[in-house]
C-alpha atoms as a PDB file:
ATOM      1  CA  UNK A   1       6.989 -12.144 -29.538  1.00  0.00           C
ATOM      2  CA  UNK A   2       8.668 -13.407 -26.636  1.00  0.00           C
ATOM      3  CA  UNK A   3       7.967 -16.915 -24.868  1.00  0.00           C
ATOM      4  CA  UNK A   4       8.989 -15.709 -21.648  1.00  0.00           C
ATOM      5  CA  UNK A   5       6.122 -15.305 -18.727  1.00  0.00           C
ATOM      6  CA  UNK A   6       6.506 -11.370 -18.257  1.00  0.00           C
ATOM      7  CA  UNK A   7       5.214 -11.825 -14.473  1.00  0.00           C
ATOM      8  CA  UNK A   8       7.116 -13.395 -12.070  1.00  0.00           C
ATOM      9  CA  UNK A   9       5.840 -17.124 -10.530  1.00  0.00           C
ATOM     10  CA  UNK A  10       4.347 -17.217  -7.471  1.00  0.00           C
ATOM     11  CA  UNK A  11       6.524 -18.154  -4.918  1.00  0.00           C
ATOM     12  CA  UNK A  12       5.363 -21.493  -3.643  1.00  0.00           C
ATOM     13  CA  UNK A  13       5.071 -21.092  -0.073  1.00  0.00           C
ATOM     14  CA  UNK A  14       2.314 -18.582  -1.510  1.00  0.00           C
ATOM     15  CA  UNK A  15       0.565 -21.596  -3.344  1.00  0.00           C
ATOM     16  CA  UNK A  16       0.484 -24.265  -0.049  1.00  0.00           C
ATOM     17  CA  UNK A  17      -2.553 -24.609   1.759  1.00  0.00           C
ATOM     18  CA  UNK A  18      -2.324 -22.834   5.334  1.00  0.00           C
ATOM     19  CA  UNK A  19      -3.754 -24.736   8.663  1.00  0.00           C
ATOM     20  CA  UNK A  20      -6.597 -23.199   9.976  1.00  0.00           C
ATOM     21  CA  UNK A  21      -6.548 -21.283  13.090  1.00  0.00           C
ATOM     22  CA  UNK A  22      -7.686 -23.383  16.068  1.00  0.00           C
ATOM     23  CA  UNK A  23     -10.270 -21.121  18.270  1.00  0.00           C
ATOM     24  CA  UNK A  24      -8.896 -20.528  21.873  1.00  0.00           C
ATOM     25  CA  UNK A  25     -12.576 -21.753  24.105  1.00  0.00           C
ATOM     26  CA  UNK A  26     -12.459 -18.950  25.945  1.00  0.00           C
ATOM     27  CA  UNK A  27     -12.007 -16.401  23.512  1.00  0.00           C
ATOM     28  CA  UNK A  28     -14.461 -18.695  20.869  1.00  0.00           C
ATOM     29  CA  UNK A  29     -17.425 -17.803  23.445  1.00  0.00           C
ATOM     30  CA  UNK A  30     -20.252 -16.625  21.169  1.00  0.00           C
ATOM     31  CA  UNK A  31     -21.432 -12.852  21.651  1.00  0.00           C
ATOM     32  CA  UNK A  32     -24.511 -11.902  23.725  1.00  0.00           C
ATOM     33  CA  UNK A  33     -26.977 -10.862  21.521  1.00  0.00           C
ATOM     34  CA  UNK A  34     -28.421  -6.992  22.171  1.00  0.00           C
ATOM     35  CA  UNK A  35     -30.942  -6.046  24.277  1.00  0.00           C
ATOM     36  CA  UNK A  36     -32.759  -4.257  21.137  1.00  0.00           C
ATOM     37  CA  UNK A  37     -32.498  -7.584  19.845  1.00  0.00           C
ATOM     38  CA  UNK A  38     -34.074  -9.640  21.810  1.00  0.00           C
ATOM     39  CA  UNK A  39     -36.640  -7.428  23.234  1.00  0.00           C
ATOM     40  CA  UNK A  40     -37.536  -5.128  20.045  1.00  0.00           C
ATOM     41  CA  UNK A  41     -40.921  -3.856  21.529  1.00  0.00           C
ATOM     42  CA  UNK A  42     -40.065  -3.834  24.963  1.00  0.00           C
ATOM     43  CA  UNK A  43     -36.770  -1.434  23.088  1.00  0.00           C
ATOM     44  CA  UNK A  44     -39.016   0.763  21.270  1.00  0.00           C
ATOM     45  CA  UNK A  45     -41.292   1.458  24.006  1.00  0.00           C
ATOM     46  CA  UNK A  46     -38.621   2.487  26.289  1.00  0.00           C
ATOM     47  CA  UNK A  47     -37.384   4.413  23.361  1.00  0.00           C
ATOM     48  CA  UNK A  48     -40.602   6.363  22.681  1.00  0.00           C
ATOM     49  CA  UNK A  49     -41.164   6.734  26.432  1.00  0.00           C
ATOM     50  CA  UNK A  50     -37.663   8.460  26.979  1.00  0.00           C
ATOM     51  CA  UNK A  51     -38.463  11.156  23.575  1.00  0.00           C
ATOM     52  CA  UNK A  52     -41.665  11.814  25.459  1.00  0.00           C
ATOM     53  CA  UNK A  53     -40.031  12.813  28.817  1.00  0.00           C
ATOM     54  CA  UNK A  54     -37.565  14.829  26.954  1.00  0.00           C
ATOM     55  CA  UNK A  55     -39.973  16.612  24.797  1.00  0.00           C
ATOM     56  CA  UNK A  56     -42.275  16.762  27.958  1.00  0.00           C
ATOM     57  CA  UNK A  57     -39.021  18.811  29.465  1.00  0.00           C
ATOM     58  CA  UNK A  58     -38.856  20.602  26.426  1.00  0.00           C
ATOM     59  CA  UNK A  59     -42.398  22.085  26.304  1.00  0.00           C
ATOM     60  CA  UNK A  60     -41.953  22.967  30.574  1.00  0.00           C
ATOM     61  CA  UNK A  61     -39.205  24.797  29.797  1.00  0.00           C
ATOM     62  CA  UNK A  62     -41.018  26.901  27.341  1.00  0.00           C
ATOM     63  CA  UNK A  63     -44.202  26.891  29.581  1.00  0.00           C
ATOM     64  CA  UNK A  64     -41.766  28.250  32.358  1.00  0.00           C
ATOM     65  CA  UNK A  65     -40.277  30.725  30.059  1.00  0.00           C
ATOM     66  CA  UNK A  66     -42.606  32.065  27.811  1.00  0.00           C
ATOM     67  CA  UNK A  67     -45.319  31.982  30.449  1.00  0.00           C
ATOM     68  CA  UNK A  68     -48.142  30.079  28.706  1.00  0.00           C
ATOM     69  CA  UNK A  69     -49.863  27.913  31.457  1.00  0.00           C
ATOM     70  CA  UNK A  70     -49.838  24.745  29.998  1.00  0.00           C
ATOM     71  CA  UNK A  71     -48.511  22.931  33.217  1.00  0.00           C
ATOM     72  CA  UNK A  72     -50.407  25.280  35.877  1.00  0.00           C
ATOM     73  CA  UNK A  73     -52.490  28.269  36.224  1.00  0.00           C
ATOM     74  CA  UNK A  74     -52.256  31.539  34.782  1.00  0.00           C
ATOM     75  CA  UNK A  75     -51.431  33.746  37.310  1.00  0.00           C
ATOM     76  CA  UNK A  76     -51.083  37.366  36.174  1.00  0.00           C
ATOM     77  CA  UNK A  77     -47.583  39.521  36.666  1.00  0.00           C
ATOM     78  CA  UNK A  78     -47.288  41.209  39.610  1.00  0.00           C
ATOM     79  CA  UNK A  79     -47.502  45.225  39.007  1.00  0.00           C
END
């Protein structure tokens, strides 16, 4: 067996501590938090209230195309 380290050293710039960054103030400026995040139930409700008006579009384009009267009166075809 050999006494000889069969990996290289590591160099020693590699082994020195490195200076920490310094943060630029104006850059450094914390993020705004979200909307969703700060207002979860105010978020959801808007949420559910936009899947209603587009499922309330949905079922008035069926209504209008299938002819069931769900958003007005039956009015029979003209012969």
């Amino acid at each position: 067996m050999s006494a000889k380290n069969k990996r290289p050293a590591a160099a020693p710039s590699a082994l020195a501590p490195q200076p920490a960054p310094v943060a630029d103030p104006v850059t450094a400026a914390p993020t705004p938090v979200p909307f969703y995040e700060r207002h979860p139930k105010a978020a959801n409700a808007i949420f559910v209230a936009l899947w209603l008006y587009v499922a309330a579009l949905w079922l008035l384009a069926l209504d209008q195309t299938f002819h069931w009267g769900i958003f007005g009166p039956k009015i029979p075809p003209i012969p």
